[in-house]
Protein backbone atom coordinates (compact mmCIF):
# COMPACT_ATOMS: atom_id res chain seq x y z
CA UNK A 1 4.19 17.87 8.66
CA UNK A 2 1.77 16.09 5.66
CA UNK A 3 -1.32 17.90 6.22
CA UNK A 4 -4.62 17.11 4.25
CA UNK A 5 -7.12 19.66 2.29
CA UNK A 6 -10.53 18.13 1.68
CA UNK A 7 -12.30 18.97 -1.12
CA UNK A 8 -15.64 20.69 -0.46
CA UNK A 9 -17.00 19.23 -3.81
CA UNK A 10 -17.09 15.82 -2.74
CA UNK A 11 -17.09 16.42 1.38
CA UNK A 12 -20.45 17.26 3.97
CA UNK A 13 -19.74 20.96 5.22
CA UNK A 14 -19.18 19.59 8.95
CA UNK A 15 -16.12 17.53 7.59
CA UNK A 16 -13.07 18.06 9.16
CA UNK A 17 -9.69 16.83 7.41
CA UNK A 18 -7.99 13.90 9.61
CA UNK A 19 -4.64 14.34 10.85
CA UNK A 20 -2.02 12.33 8.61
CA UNK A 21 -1.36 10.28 11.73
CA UNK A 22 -4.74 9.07 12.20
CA UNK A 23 -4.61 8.09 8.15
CA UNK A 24 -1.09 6.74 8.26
CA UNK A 25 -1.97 4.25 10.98
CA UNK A 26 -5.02 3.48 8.72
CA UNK A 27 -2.67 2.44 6.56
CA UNK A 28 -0.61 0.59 9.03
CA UNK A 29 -2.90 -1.43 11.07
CA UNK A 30 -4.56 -2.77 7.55
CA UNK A 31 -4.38 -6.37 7.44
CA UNK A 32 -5.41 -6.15 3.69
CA UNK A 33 -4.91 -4.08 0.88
CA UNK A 34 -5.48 -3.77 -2.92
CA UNK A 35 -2.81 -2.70 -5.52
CA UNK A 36 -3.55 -1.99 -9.46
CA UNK A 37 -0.88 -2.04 -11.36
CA UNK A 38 -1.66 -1.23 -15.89
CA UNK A 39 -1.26 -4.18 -18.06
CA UNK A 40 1.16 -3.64 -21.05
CA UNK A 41 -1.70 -3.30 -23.28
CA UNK A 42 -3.35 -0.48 -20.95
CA UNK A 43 -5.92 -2.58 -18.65
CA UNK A 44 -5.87 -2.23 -14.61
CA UNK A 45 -5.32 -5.42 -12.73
CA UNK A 46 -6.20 -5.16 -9.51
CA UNK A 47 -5.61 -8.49 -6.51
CA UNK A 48 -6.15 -8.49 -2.69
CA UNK A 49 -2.43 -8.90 -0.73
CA UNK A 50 -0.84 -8.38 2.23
CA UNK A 51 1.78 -5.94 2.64
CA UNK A 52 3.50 -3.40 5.42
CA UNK A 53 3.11 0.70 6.00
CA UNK A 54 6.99 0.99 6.29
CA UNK A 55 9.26 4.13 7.06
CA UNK A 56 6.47 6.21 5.41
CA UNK A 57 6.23 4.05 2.06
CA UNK A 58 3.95 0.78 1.27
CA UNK A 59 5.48 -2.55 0.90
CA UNK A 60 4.67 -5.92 -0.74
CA UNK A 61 5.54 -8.49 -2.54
CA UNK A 62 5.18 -10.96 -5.26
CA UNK A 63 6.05 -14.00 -6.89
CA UNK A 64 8.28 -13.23 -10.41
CA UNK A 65 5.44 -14.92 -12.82
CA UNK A 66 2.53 -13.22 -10.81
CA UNK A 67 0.48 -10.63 -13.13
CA UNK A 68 1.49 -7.68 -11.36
CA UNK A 69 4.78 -8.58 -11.13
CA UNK A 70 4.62 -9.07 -15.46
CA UNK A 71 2.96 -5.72 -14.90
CA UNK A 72 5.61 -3.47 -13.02
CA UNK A 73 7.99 -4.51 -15.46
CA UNK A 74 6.45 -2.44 -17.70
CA UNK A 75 5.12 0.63 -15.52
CA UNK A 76 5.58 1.25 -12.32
CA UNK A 77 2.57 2.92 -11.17
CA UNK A 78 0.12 1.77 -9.21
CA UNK A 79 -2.46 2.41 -6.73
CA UNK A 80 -3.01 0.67 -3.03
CA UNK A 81 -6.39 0.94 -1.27
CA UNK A 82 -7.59 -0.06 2.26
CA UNK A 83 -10.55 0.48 4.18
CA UNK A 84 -14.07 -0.94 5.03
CA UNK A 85 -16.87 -1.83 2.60
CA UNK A 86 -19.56 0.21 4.74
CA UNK A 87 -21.42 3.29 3.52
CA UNK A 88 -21.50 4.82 6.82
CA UNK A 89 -18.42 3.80 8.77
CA UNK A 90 -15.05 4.22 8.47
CA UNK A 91 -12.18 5.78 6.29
CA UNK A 92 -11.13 4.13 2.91
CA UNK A 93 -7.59 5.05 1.35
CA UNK A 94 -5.81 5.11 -1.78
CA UNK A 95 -2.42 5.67 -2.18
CA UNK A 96 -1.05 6.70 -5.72
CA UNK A 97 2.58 6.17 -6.48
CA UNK A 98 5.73 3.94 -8.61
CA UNK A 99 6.66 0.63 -7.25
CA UNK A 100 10.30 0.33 -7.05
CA UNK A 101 11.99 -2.80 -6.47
CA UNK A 102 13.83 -3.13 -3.10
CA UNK A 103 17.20 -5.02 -2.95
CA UNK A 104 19.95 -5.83 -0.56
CA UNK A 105 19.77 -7.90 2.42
CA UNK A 106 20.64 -4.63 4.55
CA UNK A 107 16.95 -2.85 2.76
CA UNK A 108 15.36 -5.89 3.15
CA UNK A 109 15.90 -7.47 6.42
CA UNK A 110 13.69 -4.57 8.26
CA UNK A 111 10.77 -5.41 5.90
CA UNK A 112 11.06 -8.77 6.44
CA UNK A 113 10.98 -7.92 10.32
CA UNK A 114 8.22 -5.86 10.17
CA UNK A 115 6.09 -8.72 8.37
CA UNK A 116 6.75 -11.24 10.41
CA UNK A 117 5.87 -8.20 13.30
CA UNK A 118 2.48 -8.13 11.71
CA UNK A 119 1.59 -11.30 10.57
CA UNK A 120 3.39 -13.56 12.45
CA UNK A 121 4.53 -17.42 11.32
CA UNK A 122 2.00 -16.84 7.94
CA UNK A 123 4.31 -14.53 6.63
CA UNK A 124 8.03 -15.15 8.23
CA UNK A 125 10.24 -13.99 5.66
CA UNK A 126 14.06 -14.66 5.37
CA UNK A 127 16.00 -11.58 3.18
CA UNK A 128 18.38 -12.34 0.54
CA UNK A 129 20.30 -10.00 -1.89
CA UNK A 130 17.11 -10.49 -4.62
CA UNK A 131 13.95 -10.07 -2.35
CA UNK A 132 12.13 -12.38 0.13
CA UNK A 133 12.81 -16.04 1.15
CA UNK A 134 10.01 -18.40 2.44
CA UNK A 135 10.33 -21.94 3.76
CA UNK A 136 9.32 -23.56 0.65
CA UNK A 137 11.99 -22.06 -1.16
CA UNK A 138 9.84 -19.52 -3.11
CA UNK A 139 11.94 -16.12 -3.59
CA UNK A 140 9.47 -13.18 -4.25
CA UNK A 141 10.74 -10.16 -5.19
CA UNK A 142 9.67 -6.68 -2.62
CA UNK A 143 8.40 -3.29 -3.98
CA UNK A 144 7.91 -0.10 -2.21
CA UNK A 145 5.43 2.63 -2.96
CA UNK A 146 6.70 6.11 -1.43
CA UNK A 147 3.25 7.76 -1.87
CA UNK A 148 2.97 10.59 -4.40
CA UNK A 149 -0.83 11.26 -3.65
CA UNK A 150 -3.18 9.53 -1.02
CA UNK A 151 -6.82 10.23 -0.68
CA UNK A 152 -9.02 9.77 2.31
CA UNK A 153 -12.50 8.72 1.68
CA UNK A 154 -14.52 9.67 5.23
CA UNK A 155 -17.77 8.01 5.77
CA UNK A 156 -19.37 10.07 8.45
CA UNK A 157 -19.58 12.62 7.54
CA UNK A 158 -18.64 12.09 4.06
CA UNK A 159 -14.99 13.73 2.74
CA UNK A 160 -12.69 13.21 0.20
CA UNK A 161 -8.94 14.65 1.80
CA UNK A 162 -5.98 14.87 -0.41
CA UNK A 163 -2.14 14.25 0.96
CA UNK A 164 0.29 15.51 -1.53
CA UNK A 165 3.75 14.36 -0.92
């Protein structure tokens, strides 16, 4: 069992550590997310996308002359936040980890599923060997983060909580 330890230099004294369930279905139920990924020259890029909490890992996607696509070639890690842009309300998220790239129709057909589960027509995938398949016959190419750190931001009361994996 992942279980959190909140850090009483950034958390109110009445803050109690949520349960990793209660942060992974944060993570699932998220209809958006932001990933960073580090330029080749050192810079963060960070873009809004869609993506999947999947067998305990984060999924998404991208198109092979996107900017963070460029940008895993070169490194891997990244970080994916969710949450709410209230002071008060609410639990934000980051999840640090490496992107690795996920072949193989067998690896891919559940994501695939489990996008078109949570997004419905906008995001109907097909799965090839390579990566995804859409309608219009763009092919991006799916990475999955297996989370190496993720941090819970609380908003009332305020905590910061820290999942090592």
């Amino acid at each position: 069992m992942t279980t959190g330890r909140t850090d009483p230099r950034f958390s109110e004294p009445t803050a109690i550590p949520p349960a990793w369930p209660e942060v992974e279905r944060l993570l699932t139920d998220a209809e958006l997310y932001w990933l960073t990924t580090v330029r080749v020259d050192g810079r963060p890029h960070s873009t809004p996308l869609v993506g999947v909490w999947h067998d305990g890992a984060f999924a998404f996607c991208t198109g092979v002359g996107e900017q963070k696509h460029l940008n895993l070639w070169h490194s891997g890690r990244v970080t994916v936040l969710t949450g709410r842009n209230d002071w008060r309300a609410g639990t934000d998220v980051v999840v640090e980890g490496t992107a690795h790239r996920v072949e193989g129709r067998e690896r891919l057909a559940p994501l695939a599923a489990a996008w078109r589960e949570k997004y419905g027509a906008d995001w109907a995938w097909q799965a090839d060997d390579e990566g995804f398949v859409a309608g219009d016959g763009t092919a991006p190419h799916v990475y999955v983060v297996p989370p190496a750190k993720v941090i819970a931001f609380g908003k009332d009361p305020h905590a910061q909580t820290t999942y090592r994996f």
